[in-house]
Protein backbone atom coordinates (compact mmCIF):
# COMPACT_ATOMS: atom_id res chain seq x y z
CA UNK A 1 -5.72 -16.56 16.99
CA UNK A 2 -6.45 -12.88 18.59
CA UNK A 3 -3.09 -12.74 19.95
CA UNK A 4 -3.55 -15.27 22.83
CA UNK A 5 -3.81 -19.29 23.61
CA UNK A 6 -0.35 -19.86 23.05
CA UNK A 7 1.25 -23.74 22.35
CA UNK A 8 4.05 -24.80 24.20
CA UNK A 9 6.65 -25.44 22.58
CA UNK A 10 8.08 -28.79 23.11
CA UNK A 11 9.22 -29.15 26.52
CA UNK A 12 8.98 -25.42 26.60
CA UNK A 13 13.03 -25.70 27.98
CA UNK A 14 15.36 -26.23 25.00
CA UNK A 15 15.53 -25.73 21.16
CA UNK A 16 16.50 -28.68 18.84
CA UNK A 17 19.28 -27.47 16.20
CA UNK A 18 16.82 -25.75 13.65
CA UNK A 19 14.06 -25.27 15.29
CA UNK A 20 11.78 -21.89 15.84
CA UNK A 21 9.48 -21.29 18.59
CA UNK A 22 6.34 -19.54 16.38
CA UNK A 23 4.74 -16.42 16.76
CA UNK A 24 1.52 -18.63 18.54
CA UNK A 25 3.75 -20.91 20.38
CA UNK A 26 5.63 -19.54 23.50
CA UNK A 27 8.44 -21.33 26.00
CA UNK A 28 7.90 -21.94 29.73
CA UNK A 29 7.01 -18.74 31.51
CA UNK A 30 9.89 -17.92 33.20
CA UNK A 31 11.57 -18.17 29.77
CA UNK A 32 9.38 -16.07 28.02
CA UNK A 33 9.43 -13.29 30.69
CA UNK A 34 13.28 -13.50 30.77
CA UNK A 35 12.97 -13.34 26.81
CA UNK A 36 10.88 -10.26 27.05
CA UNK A 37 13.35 -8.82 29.86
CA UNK A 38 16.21 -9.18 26.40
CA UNK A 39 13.42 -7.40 24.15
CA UNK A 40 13.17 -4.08 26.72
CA UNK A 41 17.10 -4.10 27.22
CA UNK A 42 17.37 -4.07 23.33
CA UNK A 43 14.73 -1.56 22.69
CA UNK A 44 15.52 0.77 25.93
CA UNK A 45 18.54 2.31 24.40
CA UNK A 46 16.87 4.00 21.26
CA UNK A 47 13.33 4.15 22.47
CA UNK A 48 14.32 6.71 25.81
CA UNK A 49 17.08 8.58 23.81
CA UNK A 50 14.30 9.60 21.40
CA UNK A 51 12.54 11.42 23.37
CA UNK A 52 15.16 13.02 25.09
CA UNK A 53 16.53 14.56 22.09
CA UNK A 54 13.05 15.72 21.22
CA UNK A 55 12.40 17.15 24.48
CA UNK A 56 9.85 14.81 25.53
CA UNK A 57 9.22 12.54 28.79
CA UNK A 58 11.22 9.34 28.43
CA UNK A 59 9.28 7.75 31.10
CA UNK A 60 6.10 8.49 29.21
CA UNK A 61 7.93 7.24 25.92
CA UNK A 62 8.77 4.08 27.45
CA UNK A 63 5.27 3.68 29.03
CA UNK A 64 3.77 4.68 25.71
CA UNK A 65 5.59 2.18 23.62
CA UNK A 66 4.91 -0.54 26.02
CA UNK A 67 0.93 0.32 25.51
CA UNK A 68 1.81 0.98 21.81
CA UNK A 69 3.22 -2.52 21.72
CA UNK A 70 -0.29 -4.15 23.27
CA UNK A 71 -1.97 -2.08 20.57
CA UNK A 72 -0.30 -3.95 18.21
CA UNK A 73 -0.72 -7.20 18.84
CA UNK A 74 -4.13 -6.80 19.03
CA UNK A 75 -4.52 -4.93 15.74
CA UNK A 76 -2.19 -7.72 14.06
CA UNK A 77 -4.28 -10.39 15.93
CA UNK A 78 -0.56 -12.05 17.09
CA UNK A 79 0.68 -12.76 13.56
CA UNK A 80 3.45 -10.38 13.55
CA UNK A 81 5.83 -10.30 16.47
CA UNK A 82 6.92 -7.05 17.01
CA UNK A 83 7.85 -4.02 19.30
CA UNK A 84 6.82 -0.61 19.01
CA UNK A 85 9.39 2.05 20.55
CA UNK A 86 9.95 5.64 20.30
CA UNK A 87 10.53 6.71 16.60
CA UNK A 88 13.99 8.64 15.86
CA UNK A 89 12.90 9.61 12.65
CA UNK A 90 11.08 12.59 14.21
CA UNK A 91 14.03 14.16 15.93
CA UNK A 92 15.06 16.28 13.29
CA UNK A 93 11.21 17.75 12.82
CA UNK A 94 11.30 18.31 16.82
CA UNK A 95 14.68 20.41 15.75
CA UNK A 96 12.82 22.47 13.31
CA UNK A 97 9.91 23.37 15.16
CA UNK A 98 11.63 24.48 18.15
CA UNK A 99 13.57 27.18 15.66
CA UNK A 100 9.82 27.72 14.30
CA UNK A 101 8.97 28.80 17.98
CA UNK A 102 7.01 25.69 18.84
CA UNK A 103 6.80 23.65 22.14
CA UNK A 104 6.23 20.32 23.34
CA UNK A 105 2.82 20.29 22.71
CA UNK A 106 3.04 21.57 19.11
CA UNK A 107 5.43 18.89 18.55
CA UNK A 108 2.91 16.13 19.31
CA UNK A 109 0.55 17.74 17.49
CA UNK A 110 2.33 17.23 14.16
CA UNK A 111 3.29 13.71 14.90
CA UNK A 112 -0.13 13.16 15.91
CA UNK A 113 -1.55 14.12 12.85
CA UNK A 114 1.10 11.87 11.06
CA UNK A 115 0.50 9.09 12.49
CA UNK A 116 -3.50 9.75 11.47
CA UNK A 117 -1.92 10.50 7.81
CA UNK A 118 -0.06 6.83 8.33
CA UNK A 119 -3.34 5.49 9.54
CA UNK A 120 -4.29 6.33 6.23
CA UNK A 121 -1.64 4.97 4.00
CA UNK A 122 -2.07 1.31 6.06
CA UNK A 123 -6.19 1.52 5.23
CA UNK A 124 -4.87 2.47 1.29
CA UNK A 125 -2.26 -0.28 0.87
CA UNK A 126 -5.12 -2.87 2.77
CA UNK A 127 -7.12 -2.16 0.39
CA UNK A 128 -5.12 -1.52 -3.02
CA UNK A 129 -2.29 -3.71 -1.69
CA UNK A 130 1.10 -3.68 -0.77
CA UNK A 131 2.14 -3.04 -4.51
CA UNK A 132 0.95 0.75 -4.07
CA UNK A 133 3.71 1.47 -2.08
CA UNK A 134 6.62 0.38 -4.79
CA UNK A 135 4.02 2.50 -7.23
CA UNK A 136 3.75 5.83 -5.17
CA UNK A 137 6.91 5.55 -3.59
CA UNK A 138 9.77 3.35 -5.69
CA UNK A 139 12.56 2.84 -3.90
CA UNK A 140 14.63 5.70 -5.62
CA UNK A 141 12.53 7.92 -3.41
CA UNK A 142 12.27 6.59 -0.33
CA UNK A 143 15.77 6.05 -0.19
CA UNK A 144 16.16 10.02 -0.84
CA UNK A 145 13.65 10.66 1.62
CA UNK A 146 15.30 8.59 4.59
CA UNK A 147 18.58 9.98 3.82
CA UNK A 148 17.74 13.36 4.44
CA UNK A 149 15.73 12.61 7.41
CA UNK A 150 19.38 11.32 9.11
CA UNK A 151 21.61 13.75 7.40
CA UNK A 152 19.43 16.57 8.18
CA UNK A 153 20.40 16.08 11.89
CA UNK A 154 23.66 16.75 11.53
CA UNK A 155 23.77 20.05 12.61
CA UNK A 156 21.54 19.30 15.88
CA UNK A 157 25.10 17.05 17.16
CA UNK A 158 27.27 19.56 15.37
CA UNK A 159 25.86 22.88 16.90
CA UNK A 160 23.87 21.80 20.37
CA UNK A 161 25.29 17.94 21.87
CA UNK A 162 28.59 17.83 20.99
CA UNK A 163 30.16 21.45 22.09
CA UNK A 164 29.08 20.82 25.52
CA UNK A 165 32.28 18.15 26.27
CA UNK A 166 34.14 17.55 22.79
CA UNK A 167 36.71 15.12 24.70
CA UNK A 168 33.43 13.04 26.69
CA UNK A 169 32.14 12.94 23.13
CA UNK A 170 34.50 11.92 20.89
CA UNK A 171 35.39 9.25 23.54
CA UNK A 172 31.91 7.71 23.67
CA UNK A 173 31.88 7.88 19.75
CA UNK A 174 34.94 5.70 20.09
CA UNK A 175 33.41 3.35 21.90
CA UNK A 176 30.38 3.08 20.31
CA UNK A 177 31.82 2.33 17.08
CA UNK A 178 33.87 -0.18 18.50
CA UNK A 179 30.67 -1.86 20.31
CA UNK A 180 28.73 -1.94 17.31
CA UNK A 181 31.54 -3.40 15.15
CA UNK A 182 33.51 -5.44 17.02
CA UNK A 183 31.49 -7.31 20.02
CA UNK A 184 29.25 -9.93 18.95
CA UNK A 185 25.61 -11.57 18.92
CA UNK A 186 23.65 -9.80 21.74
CA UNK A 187 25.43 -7.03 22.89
CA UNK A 188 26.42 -5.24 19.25
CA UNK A 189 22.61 -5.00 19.39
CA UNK A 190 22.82 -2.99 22.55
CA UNK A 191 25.65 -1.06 21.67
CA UNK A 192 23.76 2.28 21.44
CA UNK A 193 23.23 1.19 25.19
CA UNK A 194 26.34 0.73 26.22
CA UNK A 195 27.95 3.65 24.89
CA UNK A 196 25.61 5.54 27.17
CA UNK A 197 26.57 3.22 30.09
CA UNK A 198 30.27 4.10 29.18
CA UNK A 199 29.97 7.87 28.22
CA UNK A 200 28.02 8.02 31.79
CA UNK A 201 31.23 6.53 33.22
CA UNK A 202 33.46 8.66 31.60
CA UNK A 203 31.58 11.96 32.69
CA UNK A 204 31.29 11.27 36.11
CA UNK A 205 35.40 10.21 36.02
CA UNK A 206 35.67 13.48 34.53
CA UNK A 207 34.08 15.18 36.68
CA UNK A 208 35.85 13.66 39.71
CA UNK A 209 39.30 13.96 37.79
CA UNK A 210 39.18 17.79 36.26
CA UNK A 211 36.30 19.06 38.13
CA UNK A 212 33.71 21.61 36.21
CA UNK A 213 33.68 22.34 32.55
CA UNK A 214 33.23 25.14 31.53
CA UNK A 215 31.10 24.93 28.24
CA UNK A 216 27.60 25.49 26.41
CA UNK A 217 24.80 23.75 28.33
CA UNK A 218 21.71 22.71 26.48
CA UNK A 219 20.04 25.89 26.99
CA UNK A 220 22.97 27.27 24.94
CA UNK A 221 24.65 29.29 27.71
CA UNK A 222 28.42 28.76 28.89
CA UNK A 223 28.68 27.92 32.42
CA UNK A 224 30.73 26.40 34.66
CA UNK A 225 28.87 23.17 35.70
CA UNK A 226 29.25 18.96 36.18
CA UNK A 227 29.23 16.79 32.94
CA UNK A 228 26.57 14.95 35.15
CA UNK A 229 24.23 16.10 37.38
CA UNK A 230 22.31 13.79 39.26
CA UNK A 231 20.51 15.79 41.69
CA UNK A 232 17.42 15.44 40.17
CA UNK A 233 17.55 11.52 40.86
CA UNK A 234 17.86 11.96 44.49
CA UNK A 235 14.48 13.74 44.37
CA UNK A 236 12.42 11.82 42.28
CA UNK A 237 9.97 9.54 43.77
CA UNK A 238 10.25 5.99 43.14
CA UNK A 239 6.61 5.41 41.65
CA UNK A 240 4.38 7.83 40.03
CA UNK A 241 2.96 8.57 36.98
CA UNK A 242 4.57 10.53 33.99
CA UNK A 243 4.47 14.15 32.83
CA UNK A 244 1.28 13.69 30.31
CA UNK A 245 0.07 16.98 28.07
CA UNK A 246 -2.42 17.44 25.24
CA UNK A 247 -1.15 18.20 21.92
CA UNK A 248 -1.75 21.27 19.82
CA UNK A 249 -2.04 21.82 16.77
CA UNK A 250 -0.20 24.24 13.92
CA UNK A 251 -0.32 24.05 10.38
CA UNK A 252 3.86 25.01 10.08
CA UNK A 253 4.82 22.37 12.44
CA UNK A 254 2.46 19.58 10.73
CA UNK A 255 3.72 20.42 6.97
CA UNK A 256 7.18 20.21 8.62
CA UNK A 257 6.56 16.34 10.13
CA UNK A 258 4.46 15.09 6.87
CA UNK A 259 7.38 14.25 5.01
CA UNK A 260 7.97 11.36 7.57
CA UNK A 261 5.55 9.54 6.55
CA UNK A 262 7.31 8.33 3.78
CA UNK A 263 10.04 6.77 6.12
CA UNK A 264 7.94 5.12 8.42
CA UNK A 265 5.64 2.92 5.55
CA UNK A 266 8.99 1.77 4.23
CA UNK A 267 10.74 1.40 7.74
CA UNK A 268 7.10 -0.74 8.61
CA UNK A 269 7.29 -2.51 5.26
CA UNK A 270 11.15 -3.53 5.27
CA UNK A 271 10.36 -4.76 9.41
CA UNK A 272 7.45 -6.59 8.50
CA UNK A 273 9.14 -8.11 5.27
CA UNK A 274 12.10 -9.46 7.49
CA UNK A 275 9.88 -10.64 9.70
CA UNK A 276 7.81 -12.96 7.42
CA UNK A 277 11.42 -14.52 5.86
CA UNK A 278 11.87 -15.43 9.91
CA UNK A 279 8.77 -16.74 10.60
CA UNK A 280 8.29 -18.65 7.14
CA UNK A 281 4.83 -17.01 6.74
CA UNK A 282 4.56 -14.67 4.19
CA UNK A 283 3.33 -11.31 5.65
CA UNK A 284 2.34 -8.77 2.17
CA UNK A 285 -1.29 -9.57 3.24
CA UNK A 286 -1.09 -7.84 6.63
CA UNK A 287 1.26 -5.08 5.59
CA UNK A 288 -1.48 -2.54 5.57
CA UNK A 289 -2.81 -4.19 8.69
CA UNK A 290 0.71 -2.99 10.80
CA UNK A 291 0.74 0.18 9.28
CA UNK A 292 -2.44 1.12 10.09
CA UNK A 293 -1.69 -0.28 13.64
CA UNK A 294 1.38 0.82 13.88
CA UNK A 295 -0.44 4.65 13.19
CA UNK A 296 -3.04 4.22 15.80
CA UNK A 297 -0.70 3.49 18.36
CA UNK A 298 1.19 6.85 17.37
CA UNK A 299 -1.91 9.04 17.32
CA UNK A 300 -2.38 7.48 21.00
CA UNK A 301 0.70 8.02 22.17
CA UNK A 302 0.58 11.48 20.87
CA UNK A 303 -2.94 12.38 22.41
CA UNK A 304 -1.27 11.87 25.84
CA UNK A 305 2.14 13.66 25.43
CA UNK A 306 4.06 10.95 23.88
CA UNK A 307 6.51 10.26 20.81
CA UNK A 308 5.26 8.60 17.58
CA UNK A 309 6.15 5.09 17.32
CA UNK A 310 7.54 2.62 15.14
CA UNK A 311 8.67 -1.10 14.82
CA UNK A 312 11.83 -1.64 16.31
CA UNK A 313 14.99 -3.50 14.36
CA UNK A 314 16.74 -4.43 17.26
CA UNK A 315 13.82 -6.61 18.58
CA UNK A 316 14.23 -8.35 15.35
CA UNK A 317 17.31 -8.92 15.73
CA UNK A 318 16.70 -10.07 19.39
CA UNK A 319 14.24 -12.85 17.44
CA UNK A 320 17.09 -13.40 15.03
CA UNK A 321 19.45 -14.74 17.52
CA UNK A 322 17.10 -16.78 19.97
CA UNK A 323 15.19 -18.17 17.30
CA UNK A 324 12.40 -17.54 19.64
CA UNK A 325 9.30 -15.43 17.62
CA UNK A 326 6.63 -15.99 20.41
CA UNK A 327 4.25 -12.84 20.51
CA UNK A 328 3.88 -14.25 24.20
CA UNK A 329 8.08 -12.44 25.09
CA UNK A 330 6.65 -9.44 23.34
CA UNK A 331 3.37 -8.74 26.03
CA UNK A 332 5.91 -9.72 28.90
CA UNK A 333 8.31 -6.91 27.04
CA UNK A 334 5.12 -4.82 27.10
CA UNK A 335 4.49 -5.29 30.20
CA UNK A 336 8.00 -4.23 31.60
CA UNK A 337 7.99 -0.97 29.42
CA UNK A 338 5.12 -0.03 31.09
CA UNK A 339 5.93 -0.58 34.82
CA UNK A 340 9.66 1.17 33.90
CA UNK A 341 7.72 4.37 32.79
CA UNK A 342 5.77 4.36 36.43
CA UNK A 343 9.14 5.24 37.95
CA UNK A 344 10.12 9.11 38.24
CA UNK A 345 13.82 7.79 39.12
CA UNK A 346 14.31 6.12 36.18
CA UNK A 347 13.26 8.55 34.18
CA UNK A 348 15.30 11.33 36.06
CA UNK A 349 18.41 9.09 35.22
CA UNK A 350 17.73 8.86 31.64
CA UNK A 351 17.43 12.98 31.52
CA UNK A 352 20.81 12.86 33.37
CA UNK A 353 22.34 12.46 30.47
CA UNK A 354 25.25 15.09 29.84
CA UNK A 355 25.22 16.89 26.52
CA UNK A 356 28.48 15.29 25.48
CA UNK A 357 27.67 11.65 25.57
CA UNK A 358 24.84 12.28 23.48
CA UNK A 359 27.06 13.88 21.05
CA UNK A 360 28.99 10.83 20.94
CA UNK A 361 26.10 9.15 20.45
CA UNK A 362 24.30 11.13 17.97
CA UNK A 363 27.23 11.27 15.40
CA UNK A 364 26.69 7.40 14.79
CA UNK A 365 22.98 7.03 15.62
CA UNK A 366 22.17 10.10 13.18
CA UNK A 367 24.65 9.38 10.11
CA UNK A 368 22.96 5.31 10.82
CA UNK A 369 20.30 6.51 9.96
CA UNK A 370 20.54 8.49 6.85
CA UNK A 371 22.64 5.58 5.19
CA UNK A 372 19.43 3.32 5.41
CA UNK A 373 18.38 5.30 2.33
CA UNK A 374 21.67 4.64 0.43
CA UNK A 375 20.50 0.66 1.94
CA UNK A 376 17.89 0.71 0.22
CA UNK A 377 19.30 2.54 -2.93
CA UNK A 378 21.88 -0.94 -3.17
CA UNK A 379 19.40 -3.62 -2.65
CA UNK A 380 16.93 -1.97 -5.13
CA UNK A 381 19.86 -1.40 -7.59
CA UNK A 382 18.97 2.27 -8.27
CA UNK A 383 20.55 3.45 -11.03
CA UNK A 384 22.34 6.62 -10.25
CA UNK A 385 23.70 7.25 -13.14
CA UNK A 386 19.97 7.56 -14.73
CA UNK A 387 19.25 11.25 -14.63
CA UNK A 388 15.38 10.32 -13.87
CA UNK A 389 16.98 9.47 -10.42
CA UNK A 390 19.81 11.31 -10.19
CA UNK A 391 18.15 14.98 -10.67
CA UNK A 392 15.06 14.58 -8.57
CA UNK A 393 17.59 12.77 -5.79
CA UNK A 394 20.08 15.57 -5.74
CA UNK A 395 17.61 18.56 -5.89
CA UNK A 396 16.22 17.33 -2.96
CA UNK A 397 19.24 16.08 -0.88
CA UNK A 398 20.99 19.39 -0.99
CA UNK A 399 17.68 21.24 0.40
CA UNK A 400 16.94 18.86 2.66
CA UNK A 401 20.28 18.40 4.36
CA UNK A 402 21.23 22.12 3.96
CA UNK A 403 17.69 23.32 5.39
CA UNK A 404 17.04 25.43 2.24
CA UNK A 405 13.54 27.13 2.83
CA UNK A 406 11.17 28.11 -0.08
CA UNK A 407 8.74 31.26 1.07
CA UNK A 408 5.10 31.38 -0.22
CA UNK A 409 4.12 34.30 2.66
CA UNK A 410 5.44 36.09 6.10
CA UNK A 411 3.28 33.36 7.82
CA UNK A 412 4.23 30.12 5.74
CA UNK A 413 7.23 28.75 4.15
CA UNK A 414 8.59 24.77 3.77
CA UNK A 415 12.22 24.19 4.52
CA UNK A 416 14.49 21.69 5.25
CA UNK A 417 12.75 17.90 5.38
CA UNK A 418 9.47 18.81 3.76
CA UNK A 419 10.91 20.57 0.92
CA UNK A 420 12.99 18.07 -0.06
CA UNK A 421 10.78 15.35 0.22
CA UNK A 422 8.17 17.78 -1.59
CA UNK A 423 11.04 18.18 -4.34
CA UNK A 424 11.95 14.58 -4.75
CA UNK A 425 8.50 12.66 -4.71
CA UNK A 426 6.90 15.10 -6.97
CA UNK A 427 10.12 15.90 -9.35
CA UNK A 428 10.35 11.99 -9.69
CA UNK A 429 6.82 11.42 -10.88
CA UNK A 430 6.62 14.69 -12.72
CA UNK A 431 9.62 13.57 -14.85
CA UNK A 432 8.71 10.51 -15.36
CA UNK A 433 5.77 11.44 -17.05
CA UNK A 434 8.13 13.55 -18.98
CA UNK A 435 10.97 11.77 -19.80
CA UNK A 436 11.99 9.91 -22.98
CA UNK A 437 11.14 6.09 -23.32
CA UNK A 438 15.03 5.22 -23.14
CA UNK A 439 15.14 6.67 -19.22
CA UNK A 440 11.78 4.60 -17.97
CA UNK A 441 12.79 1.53 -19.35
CA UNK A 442 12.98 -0.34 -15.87
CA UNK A 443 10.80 -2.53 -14.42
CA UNK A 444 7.29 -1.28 -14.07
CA UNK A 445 6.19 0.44 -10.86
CA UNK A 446 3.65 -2.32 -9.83
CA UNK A 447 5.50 -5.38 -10.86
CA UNK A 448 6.21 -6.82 -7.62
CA UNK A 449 5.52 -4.43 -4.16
CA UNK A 450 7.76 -4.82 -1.56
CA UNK A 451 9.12 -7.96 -1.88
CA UNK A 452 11.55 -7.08 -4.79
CA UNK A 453 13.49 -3.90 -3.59
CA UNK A 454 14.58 -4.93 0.22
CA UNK A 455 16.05 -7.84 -1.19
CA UNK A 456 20.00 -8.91 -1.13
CA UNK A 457 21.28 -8.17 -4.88
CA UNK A 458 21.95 -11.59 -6.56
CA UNK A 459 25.40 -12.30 -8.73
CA UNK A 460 25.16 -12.35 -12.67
CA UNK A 461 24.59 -15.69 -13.86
């Protein structure tokens, strides 16, 4: 199968107690589109507030991930079913260069260049396979290296979203920790969503209530002005194409998005993993296959202006609850992304959004994010307490999240991200080499890939 001549299933209408619709099977039409309707409302929350804390074109994001999305099918040839949105992982590196003096364009230049360096990794793990990725990077690292991508953020909400309305803020961080935890099945998926939806609400009550605030603005200036503006919708033209621009390229800004690398080959290997336990087919063979796909669609997106991308979790868990794994919902998905990012309007809502409902936001999404590292510290059972682990870990941590910067001339330094992944992928493997035979008794580096360290812990017999 290339990714087409889908089965119906059964009647194509209903679901027996049990039963899966499979990644080549698909339900009636009108099923299947509605199903890939769910997919973009799942995905639309994350993939345009990417961008927008980057400082990038949401509609093009959202057009690029649907065209992303198509690339991936393709590549995978319909085996795995999933979607390809804006990456958050990058929105710290955006942060960095923009201190450094870059723009837009140097921004997508570094991702671009990463997701040619993750092109790379997917043709090395096709070929050595998908053990070399527990080998190079054992879960004691990559859960470092992911933490620090989402703690290192903290100072972007801190210092820039959340001064601009503390009260609009702190409500819509409320909320969205009460989404996220306390509704159920479909809509704690699109909780991120809805706390936009609400802080939106709030602003423009605020607004209507207490009139102007007076407060930084994103340029960093304190003004009197609305929580939300919306004269930019008015103008916008209801079709049209996106803001596209060519990337460019600096040496700083790439060193400084590198590091990422290591988060997206285990976010790619922990998606496709979960995937395979849905499906029932077992998926280690195509790993390299997604990642390399999964970095071709991020060097195209970034040729044209665009975000890097990355598979999405809450498409997964989309599949988890309908039971429904049809690639079929995910081209119809596709296929919406793509006509939302033809629509100025849409996109001038989505950069409507006031500072302090991102800030609300933000808090959650960002500190989400670096605890997937201490995730994948549990379910590995990293020991801690081992000073193999625990002195590479820390080292890095502290630089990482507290932007320390290291400088070799007036031109070049590494700070921040880079220099703590730097510190704790080579101070790992450097003292391991080193280290006594009582600290590297664990199990050996290529004993069983992927499929050992993203699993749930099991009790003591």
């Amino acid at each position: 199968m290339a990714g087409f001549g889908w089965k119906l299933h059964g009647d194509g209408k209903t679901l027996a107690p049990g039963e899966v619709v499979k990644p080549d099977e698909r339900l009636t039409w009108g099923r299947t589109a509605g199903l890939g309707a769910q997919h973009v409302v799942s995905m639309i929350g994350a993939c345009f507030v990417a961008p927008v804390l980057m400082g990038l074109d949401p509609n093009l994001a959202v057009m690029a991930s649907g065209v992303a999305t198509v690339f991936f099918l393709l590549a995978t040839r319909g085996r795995i079913p999933s979607y390809l949105g804006s990456s958050l992982s990058f929105v710290g590196v955006a942060a960095v260069i923009k201190t450094q003096g870059g723009d837009i364009a140097t921004l997508t230049g570094a991702l671009l260049v990463v997701g040619a360096a993750l092109f790379l990794c997917g043709a090395a793990v096709r070929a050595l396979g998908a053990r070399i990725i527990h080998a190079v990077l054992p879960p004691a690292v990559t859960g470092a290296v992911v933490m620090l991508i989402g703690f290192n953020l903290a100072p972007v909400t801190a210092g820039t979203y959340w001064p601009q309305d503390q009260w609009t803020a702190l409500l819509t961080m409320l909320f969205t920790g009460f989404a996220l935890v306390v509704l159920r099945g479909f809509w704690s998926r699109v909780a991120i969503f809805l706390g936009l939806v609400f802080g939106y609400g709030i602003s423009w009550l605020s607004d209507r209530i207490f009139g102007r605030i007076h407060s930084a603005t994103g340029a960093g200036a304190a003004t009197d002005h609305w929580r939300l503006d919306l004269s930019g919708v008015g103008h916008a033209q209801w079709i049209g194409l996106p803001s596209f621009h060519a990337p460019n390229f600096s040496l700083s800004a790439v060193l400084v998005a590198l590091p990422v690398v290591v988060a997206l080959i285990a976010e790619n290997a922990g998606h496709v993993k979960a995937v395979g336990e849905m499906t029932g087919d077992p998926l280690d063979d195509r790993l390299g296959g997604a990642i390399m796909a999964d970095g071709a669609a991020t060097v195209l997106s970034t040729a044209v202006g665009g975000p890097a991308t990355t598979t999405y979790a809450e498409n997964i868990g989309v599949m988890a609850a309908t039971r429904v794994y049809s690639t079929a919902a995910y081209w119809c998905a596709a296929g919406f992304a793509i006509l939302f990012g033809l629509c100025p309007k849409f996109g001038a809502v989505v950069a409507a959004i006031p500072g302090g409902v991102l800030g609300g936001i933000t808090v959650i999404l960002y500190g989400m994010i670096g605890l997937l590292g201490a995730q994948i510290w549990i379910r590995a059972r990293v020991d801690l307490a081992n000073p193999l682990h625990l002195v590479p870990v820390a080292a890095g941590l502290i630089i990482g999240i507290g932007n320390v910067s290291l400088k070799f001339t007036d031109n070049f330094q590494l700070s921040g991200i880079a220099l703590g992944t730097l510190i704790v992928l080579s101070g790992y493997h450097a003292l391991r080499a080193l280290a006594p035979s009582h600290l590297t008794r664990e199990a050996p580096l290529l004993d069983a890939g992927t499929s050992t360290y993203d699993r749930e812990p099991q009790e003591p017999q």
